[in-house]
C-alpha atoms as a PDB file:
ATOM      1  CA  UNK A   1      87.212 -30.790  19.091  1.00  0.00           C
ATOM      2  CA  UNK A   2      85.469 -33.186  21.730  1.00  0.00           C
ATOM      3  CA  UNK A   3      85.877 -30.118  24.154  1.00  0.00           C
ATOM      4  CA  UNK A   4      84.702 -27.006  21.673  1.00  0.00           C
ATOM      5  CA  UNK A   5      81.341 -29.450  21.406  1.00  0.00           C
ATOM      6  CA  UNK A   6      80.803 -29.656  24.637  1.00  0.00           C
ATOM      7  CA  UNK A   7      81.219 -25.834  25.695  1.00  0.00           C
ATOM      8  CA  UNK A   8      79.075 -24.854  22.224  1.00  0.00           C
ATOM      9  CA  UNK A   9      76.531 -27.227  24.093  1.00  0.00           C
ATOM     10  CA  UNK A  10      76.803 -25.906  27.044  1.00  0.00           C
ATOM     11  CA  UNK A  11      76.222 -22.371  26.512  1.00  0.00           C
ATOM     12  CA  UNK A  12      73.013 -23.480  24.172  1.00  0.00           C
ATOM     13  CA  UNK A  13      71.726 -24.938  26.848  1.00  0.00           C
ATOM     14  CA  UNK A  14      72.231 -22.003  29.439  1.00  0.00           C
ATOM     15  CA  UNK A  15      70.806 -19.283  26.529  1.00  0.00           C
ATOM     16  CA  UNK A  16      67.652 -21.144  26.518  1.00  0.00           C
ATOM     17  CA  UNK A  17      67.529 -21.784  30.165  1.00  0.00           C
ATOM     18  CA  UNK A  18      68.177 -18.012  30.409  1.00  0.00           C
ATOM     19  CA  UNK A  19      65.150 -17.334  27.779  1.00  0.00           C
ATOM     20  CA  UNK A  20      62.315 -19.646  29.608  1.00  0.00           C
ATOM     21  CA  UNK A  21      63.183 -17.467  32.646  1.00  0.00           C
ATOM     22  CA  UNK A  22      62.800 -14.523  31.096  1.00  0.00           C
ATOM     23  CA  UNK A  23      59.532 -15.171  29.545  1.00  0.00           C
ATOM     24  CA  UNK A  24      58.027 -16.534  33.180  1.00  0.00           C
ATOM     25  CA  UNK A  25      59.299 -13.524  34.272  1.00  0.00           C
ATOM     26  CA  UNK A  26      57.726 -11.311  31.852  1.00  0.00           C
ATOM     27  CA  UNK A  27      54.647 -13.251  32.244  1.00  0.00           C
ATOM     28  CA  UNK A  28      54.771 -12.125  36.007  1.00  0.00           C
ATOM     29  CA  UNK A  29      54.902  -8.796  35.112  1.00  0.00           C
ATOM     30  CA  UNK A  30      52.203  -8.686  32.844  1.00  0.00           C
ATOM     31  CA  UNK A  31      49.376 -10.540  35.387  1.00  0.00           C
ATOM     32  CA  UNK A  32      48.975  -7.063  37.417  1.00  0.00           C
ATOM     33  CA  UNK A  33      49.369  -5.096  34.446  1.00  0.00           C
ATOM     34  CA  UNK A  34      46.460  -6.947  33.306  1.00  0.00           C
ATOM     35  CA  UNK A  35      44.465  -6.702  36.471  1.00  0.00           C
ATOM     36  CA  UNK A  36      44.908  -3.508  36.586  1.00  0.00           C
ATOM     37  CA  UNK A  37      43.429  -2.365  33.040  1.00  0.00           C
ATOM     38  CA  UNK A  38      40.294  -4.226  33.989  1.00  0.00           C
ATOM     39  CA  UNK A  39      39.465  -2.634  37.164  1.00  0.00           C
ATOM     40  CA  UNK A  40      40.303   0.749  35.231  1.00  0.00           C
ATOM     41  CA  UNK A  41      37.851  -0.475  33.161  1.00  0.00           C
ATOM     42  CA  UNK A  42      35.899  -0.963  35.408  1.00  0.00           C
ATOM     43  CA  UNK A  43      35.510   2.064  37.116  1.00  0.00           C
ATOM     44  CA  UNK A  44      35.533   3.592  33.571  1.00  0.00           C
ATOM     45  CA  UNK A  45      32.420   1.573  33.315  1.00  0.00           C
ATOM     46  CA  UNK A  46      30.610   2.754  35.913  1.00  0.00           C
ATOM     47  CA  UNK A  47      31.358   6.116  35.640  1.00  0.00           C
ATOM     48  CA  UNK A  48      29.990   6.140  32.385  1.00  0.00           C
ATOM     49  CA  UNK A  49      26.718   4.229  33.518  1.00  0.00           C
ATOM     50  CA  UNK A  50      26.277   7.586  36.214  1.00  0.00           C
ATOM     51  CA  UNK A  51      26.544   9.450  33.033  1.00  0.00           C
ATOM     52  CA  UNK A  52      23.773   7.663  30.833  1.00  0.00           C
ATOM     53  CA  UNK A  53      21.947   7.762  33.815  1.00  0.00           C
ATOM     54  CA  UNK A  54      22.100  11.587  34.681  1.00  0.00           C
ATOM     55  CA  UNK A  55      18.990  13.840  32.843  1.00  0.00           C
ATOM     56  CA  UNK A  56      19.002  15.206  29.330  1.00  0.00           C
ATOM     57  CA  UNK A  57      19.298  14.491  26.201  1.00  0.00           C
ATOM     58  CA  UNK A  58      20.617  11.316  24.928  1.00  0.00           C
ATOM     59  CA  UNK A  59      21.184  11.101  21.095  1.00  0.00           C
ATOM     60  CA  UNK A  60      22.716   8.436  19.168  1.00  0.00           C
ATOM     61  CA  UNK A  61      22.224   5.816  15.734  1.00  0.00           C
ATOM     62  CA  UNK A  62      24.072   3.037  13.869  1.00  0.00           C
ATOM     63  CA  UNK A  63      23.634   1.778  10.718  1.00  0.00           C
ATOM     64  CA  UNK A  64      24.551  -1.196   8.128  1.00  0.00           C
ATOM     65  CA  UNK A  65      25.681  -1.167   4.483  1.00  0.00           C
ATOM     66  CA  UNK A  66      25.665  -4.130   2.561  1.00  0.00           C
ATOM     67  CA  UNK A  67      26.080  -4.631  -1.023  1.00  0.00           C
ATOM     68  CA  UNK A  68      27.492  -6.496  -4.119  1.00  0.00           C
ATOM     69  CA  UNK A  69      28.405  -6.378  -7.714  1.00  0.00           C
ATOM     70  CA  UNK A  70      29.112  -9.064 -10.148  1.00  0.00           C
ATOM     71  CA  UNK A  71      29.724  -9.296 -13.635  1.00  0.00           C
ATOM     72  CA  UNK A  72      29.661 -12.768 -15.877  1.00  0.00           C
ATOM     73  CA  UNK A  73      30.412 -13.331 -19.316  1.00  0.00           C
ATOM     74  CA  UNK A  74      29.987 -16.716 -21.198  1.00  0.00           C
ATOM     75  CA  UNK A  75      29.443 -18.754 -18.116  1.00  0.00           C
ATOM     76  CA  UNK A  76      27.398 -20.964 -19.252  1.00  0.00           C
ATOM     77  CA  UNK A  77      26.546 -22.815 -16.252  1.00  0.00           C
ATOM     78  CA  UNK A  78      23.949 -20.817 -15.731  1.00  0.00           C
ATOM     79  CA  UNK A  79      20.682 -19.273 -17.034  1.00  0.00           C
ATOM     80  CA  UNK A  80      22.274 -15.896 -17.846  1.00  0.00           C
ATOM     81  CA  UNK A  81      25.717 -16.738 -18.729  1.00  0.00           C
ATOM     82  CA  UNK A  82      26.208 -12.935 -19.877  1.00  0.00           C
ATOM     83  CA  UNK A  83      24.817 -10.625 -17.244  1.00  0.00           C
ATOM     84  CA  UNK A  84      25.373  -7.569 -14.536  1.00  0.00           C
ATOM     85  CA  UNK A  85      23.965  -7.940 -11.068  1.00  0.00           C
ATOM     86  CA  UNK A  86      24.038  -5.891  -7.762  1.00  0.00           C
ATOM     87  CA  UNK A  87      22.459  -5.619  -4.191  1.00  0.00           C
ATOM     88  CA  UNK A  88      23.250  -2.179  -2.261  1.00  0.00           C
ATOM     89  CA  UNK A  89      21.707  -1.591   0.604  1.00  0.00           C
ATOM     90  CA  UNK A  90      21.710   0.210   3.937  1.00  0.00           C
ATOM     91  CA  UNK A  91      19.925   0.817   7.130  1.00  0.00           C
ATOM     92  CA  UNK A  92      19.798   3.431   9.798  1.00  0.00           C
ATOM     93  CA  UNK A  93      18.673   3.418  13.425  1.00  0.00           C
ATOM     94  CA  UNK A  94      18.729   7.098  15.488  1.00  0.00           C
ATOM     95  CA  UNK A  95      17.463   8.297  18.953  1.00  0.00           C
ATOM     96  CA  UNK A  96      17.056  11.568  19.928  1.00  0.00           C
ATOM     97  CA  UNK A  97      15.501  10.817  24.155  1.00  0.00           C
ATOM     98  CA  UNK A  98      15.598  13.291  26.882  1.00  0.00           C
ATOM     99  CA  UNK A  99      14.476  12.501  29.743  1.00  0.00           C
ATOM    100  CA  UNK A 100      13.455  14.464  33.177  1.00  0.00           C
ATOM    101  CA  UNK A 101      12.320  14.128  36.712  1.00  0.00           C
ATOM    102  CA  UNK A 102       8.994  14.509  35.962  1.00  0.00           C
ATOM    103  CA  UNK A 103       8.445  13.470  32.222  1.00  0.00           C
ATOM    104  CA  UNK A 104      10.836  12.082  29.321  1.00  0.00           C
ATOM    105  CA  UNK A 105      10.455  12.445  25.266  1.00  0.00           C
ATOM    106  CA  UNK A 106      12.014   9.238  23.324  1.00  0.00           C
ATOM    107  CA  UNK A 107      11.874   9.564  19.491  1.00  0.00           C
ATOM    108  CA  UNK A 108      13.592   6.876  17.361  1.00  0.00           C
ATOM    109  CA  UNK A 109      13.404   6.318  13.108  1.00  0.00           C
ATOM    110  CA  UNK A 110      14.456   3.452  11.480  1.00  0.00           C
ATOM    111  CA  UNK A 111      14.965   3.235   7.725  1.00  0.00           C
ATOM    112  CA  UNK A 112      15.841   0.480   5.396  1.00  0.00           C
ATOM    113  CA  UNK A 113      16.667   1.005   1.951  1.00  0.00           C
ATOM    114  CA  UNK A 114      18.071  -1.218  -0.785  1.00  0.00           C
ATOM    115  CA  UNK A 115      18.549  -1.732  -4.636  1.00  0.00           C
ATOM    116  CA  UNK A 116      19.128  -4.623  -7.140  1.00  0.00           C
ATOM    117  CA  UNK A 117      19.381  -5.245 -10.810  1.00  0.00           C
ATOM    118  CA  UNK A 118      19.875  -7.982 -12.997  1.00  0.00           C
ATOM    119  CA  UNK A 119      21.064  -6.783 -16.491  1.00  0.00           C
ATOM    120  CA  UNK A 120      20.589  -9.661 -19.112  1.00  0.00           C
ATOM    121  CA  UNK A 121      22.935  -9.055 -21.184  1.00  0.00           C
ATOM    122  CA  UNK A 122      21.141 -11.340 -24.237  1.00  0.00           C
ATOM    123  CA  UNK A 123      17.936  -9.449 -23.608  1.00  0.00           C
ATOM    124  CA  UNK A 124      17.954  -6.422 -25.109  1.00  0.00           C
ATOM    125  CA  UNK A 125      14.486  -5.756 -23.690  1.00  0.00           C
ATOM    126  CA  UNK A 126      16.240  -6.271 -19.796  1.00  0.00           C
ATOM    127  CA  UNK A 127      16.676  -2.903 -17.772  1.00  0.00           C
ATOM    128  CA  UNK A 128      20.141  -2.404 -16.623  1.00  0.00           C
ATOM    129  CA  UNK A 129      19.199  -0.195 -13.962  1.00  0.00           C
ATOM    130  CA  UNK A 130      19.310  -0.585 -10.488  1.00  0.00           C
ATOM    131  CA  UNK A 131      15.300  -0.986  -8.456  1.00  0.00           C
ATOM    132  CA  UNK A 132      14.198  -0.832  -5.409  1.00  0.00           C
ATOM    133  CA  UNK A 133      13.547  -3.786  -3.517  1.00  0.00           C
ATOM    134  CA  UNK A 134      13.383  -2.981   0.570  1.00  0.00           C
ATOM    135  CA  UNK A 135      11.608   0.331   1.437  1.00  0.00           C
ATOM    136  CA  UNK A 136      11.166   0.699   5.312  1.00  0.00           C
ATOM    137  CA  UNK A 137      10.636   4.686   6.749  1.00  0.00           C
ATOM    138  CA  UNK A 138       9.034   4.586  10.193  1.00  0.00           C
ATOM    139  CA  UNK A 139       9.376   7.523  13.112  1.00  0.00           C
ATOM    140  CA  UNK A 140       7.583   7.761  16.068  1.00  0.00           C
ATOM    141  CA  UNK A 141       7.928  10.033  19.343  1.00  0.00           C
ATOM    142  CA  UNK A 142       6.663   9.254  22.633  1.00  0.00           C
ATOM    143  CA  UNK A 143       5.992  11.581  25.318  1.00  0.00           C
ATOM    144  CA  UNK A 144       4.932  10.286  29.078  1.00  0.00           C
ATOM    145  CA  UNK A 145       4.287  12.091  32.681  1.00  0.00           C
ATOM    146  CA  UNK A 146       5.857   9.722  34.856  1.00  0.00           C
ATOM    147  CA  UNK A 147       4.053   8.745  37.901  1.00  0.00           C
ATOM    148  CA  UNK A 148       6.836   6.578  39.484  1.00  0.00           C
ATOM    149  CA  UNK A 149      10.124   5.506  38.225  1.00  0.00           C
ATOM    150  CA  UNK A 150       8.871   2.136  36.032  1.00  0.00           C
ATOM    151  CA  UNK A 151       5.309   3.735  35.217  1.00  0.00           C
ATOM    152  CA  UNK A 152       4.240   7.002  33.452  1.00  0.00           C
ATOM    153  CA  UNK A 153       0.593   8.137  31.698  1.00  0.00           C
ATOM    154  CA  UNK A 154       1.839   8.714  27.579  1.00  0.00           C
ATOM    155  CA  UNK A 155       1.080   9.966  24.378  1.00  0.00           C
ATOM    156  CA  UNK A 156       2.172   7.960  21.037  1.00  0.00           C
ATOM    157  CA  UNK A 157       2.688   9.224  17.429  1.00  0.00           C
ATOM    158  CA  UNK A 158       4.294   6.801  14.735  1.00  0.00           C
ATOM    159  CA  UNK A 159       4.483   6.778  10.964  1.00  0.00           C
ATOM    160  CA  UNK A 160       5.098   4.439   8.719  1.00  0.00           C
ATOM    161  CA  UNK A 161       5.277   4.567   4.973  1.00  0.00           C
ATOM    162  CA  UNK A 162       7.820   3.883   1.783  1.00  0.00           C
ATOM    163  CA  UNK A 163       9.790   6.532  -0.026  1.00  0.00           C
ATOM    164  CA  UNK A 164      11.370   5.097  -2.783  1.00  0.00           C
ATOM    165  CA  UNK A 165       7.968   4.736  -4.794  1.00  0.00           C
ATOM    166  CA  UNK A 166       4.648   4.647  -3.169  1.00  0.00           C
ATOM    167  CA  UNK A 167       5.189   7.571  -0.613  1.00  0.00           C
ATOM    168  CA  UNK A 168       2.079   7.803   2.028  1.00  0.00           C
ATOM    169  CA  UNK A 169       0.268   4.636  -0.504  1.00  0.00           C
ATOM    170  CA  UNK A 170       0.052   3.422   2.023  1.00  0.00           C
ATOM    171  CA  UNK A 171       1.115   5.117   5.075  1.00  0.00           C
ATOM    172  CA  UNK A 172       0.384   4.549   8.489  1.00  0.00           C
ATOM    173  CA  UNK A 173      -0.674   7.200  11.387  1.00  0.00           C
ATOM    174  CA  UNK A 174      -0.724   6.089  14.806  1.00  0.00           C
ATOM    175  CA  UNK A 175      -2.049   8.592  17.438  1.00  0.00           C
ATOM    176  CA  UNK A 176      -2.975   7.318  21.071  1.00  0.00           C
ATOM    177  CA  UNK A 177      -2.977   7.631  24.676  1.00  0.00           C
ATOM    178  CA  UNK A 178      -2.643   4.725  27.570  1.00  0.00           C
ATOM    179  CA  UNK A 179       0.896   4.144  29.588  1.00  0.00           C
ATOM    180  CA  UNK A 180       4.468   3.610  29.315  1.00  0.00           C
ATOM    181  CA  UNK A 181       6.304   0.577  31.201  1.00  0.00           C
ATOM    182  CA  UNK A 182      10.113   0.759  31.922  1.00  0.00           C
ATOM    183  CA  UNK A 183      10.726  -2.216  33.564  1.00  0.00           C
ATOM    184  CA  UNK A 184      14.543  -2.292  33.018  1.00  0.00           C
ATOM    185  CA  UNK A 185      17.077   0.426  31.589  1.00  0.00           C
ATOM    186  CA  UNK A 186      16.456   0.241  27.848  1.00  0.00           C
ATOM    187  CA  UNK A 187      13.428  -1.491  27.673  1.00  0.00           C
ATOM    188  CA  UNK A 188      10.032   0.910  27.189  1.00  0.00           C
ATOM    189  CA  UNK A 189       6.750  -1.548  26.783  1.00  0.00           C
ATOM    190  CA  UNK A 190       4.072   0.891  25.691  1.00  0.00           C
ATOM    191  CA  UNK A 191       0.306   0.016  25.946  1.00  0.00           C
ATOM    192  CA  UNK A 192      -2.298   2.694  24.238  1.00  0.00           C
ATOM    193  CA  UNK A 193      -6.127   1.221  24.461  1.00  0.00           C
ATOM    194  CA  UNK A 194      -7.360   4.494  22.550  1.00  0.00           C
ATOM    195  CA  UNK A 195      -5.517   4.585  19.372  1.00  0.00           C
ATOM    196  CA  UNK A 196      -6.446   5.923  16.239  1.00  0.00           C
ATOM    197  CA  UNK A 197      -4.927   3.992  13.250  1.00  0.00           C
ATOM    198  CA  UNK A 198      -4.747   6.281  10.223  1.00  0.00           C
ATOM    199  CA  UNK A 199      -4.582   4.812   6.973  1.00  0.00           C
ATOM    200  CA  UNK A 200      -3.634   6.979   3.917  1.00  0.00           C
ATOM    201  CA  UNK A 201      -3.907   5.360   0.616  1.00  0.00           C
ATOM    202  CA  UNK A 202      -5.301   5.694  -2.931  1.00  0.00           C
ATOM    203  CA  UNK A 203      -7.127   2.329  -3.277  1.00  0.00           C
ATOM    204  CA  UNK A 204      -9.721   3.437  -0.446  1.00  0.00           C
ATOM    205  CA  UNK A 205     -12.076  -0.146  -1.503  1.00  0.00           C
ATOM    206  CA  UNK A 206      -8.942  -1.288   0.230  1.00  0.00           C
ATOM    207  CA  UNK A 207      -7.248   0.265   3.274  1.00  0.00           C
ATOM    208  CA  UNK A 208      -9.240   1.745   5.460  1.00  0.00           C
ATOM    209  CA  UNK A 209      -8.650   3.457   9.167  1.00  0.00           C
ATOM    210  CA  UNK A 210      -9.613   2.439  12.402  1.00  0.00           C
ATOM    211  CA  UNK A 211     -10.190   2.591  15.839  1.00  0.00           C
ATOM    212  CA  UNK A 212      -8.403   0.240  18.802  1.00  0.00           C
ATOM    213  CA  UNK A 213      -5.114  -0.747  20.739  1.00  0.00           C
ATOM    214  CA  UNK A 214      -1.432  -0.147  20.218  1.00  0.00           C
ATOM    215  CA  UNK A 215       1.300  -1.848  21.570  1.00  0.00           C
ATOM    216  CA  UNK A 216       4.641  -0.955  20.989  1.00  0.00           C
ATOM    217  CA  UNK A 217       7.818  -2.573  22.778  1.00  0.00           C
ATOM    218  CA  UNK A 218      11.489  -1.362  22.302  1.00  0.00           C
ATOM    219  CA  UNK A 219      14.860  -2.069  23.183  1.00  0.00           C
ATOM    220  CA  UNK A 220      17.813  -0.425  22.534  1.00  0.00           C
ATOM    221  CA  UNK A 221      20.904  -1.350  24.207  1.00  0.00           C
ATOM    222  CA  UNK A 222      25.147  -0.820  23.855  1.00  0.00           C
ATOM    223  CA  UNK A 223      27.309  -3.228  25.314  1.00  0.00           C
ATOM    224  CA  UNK A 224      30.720  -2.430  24.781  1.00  0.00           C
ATOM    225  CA  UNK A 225      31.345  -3.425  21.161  1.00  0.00           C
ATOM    226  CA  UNK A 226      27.929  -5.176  20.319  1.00  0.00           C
ATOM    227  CA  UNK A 227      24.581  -2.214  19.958  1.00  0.00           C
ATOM    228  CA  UNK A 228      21.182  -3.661  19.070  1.00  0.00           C
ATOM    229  CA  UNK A 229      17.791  -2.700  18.625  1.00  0.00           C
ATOM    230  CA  UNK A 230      14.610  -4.872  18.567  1.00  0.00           C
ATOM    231  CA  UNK A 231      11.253  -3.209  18.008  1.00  0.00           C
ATOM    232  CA  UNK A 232       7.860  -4.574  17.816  1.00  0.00           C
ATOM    233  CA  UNK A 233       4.351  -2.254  17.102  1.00  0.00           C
ATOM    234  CA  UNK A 234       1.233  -3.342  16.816  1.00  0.00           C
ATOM    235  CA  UNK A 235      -2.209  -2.186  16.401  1.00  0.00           C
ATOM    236  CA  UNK A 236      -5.485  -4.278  17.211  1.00  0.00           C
ATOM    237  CA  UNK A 237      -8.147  -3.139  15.247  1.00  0.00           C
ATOM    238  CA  UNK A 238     -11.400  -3.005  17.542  1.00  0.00           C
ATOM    239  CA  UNK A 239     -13.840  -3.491  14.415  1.00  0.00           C
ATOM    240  CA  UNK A 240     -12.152  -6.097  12.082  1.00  0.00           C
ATOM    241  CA  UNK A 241      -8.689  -8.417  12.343  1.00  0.00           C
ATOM    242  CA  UNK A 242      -8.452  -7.697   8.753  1.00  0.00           C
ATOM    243  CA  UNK A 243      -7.568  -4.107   9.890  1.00  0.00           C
ATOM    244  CA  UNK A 244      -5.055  -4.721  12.095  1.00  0.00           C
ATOM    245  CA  UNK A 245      -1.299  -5.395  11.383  1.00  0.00           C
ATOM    246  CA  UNK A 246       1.845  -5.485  13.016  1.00  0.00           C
ATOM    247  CA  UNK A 247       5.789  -5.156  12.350  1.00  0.00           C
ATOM    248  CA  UNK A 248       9.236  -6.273  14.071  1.00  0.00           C
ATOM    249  CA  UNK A 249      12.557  -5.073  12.959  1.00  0.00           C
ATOM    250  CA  UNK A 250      15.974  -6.268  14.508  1.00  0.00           C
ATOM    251  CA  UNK A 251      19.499  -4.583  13.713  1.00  0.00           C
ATOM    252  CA  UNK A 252      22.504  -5.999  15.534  1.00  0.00           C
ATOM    253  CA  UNK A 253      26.021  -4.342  14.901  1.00  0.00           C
ATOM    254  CA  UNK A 254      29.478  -5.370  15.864  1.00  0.00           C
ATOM    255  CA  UNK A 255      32.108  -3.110  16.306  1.00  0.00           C
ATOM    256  CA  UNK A 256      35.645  -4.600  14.871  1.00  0.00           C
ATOM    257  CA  UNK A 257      37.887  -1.291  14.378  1.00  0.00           C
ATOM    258  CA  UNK A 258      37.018   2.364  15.639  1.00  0.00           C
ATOM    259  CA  UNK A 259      33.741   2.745  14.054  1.00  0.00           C
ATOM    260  CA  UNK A 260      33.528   0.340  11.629  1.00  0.00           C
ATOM    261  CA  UNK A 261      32.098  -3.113  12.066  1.00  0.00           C
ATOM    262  CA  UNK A 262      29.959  -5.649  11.301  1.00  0.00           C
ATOM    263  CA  UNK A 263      25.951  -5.595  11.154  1.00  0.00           C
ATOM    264  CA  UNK A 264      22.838  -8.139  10.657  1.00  0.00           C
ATOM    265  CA  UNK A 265      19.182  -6.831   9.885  1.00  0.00           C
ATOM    266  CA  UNK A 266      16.115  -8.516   9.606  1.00  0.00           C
ATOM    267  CA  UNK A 267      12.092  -7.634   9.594  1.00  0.00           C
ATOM    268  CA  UNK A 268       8.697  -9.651   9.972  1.00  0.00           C
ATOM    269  CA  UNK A 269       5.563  -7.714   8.929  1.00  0.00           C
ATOM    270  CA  UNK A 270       1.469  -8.913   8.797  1.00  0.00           C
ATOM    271  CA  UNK A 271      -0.886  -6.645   6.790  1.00  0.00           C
ATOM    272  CA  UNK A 272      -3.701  -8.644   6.052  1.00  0.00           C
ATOM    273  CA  UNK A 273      -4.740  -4.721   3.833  1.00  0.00           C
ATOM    274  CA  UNK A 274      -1.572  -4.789   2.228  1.00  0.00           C
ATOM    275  CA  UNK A 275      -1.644  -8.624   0.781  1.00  0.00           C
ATOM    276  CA  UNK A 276      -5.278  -8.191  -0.368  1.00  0.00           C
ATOM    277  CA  UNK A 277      -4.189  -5.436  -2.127  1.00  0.00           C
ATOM    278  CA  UNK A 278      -1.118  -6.598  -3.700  1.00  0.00           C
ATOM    279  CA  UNK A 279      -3.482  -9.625  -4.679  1.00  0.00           C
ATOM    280  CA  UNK A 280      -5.631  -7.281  -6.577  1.00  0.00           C
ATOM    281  CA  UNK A 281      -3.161  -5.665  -8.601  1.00  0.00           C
ATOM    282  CA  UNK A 282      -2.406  -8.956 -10.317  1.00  0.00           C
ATOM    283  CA  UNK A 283      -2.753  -9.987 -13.559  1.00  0.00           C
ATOM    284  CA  UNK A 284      -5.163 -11.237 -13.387  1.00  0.00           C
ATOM    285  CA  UNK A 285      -6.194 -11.071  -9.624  1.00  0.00           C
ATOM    286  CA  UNK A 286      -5.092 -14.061  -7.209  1.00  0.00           C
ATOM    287  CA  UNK A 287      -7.769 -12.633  -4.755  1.00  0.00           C
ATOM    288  CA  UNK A 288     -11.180 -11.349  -4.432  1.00  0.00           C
ATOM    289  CA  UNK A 289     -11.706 -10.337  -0.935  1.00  0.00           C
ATOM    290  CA  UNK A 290     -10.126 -10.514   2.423  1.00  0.00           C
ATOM    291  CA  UNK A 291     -11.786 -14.018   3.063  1.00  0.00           C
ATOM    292  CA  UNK A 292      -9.883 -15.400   0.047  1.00  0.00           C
ATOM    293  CA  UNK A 293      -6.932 -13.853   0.282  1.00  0.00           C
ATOM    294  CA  UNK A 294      -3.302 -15.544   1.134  1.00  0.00           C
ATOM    295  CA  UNK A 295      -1.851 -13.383   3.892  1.00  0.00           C
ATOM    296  CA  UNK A 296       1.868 -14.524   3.662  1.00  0.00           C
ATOM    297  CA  UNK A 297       4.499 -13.175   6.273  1.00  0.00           C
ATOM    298  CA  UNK A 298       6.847 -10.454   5.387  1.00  0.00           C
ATOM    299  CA  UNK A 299      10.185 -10.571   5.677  1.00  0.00           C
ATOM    300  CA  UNK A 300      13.217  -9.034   4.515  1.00  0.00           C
ATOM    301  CA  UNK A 301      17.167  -9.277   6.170  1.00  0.00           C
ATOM    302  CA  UNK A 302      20.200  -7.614   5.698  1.00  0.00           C
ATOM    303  CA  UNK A 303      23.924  -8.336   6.057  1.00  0.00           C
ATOM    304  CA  UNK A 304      27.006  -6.416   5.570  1.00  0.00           C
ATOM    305  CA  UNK A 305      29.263  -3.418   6.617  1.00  0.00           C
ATOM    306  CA  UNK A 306      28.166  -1.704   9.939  1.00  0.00           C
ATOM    307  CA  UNK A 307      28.949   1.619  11.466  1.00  0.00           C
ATOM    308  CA  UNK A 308      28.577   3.282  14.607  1.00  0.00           C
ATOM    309  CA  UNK A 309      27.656   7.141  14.820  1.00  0.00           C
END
């Protein structure tokens, strides 16, 4: 018996000697193996970066979806114990660029839509339909004569409105002419010191449109998984700071499976116009003019699916 114990040991002992060396060796193996897949990558990499960099057209967009429905009945923790609620929303970024030896043509449109509702159930008065609640439509197309490689003379149109209700009340018409700085791949700083700012709206007491300067910076980049845009436009009124405004919009997007991902959104607007006349439309008014009014920042984010075109 003594014996039987001691072989049974002994061949436990040699089956897991056996295993540890074939794991180090399989270890072994895999080190090149894994080498090797990055410098393929690599040169995958850079072949790719010769591509992007090569004249034409370069067209692209990504987007996020977010959203969320809930339904309670007798939970009486809360205000509303018996209610339906939702948020759906989504936003889109696209590019359309081409670009030549002697001139290039970027146009980009960003829009940002999304819904909610809040159906008190106890209130038969409460709407049980969904509303809008973020309504962001801008395009704008840039055209510039290059004069070196970081530096070209260009002409700027951009539009900005809502579509879900309010459609051109207000909307925004920029039309101008300065230059276009490409510092770095991606990054196109645009500074216009004749702009005309175009302001179409009912309440003309209001909004009005103006002369002065536009600056408009953008940067859209991919980096393997991760693609982000960050855009900032503004417009200097040279007659009144109550006429000018600005907006920056950020979308991030992370790529977890094929196309599908991950994606963050967020905005910060000032419209000094806009809050007076929001103000005005109160019951009853919370401002009289633009020297009383309360010109809050804007804001509005997004989280939720994302997906890559």
């Amino acid at each position: 018996m003594r014996r039987l114990l001691l072989l049974l040991t002994f061949f436990i002992g040699m089956t897991s000697i056996d295993a540890q060396q074939t794991l180090e060796e399989l270890k072994a193996i895999q080190g090149p193996k894994k080498d090797s897949i990055a410098a393929i990558q690599g040169r995958v990499d850079a072949i790719q970066a010769k591509i992007d960099a090569l004249p034409g057209w370069k067209i692209g967009a990504f987007g996020t979806i977010g959203g969320s429905l809930s339904s309670f009945k007798n939970w009486y923790a809360q205000g509303t114990p018996n209610n339906n609620s939702g948020n759906i929303g989504f936003t889109v970024n696209a590019f359309a660029n081409l670009t030549k030896e002697k001139f290039f043509w970027r146009n980009s449109a960003n829009i940002n839509l999304s819904w909610v509702k809040l159906d008190d159930k106890d209130d038969l008065t409460d709407s049980d339909s969904f509303r809008e609640a973020t309504d962001v439509f801008n395009i704008t197309s840039l055209y510039g004569h290059k004069l070196s490689d970081k530096f070209a003379i260009s002409g700027l149109g951009e539009y900005r409105t809502t579509i879900l209700s309010n459609f051109n009340n207000p909307g925004y018409l920029d039309l101008g002419i300065g230059g276009t700085w490409t510092p770095i791949k991606d990054l196109v700083v645009v500074v216009h010191p004749g702009n005309y700012n175009f302001v179409f709206s009912k309440e003309d007491t209001v909004f009005e449109s103006s002369l002065g300067a536009k600056i408009l910076i953008d940067y859209t980049k991919q980096i393997n998984a991760i693609s982000f845009k960050t855009n900032l436009s503004m417009f200097q009124s040279y007659e009144s700071s109550d006429l000018s405004n600005w907006t920056w919009t950020n979308s991030f997007g992370y790529t977890l499976w094929k196309m599908i991902g991950v994606g963050f959104d967020f905005g910060l607007r000032n419209n000094k116009q806009e809050a007076l006349n929001y103000a005005l439309a109160q019951t009853p008014p919370t401002a009289t003019s633009f020297e009383d009014v309360d010109n809050d920042l804007q804001s509005y984010w997004m989280f939720g699916l994302n997906y890559k075109f």
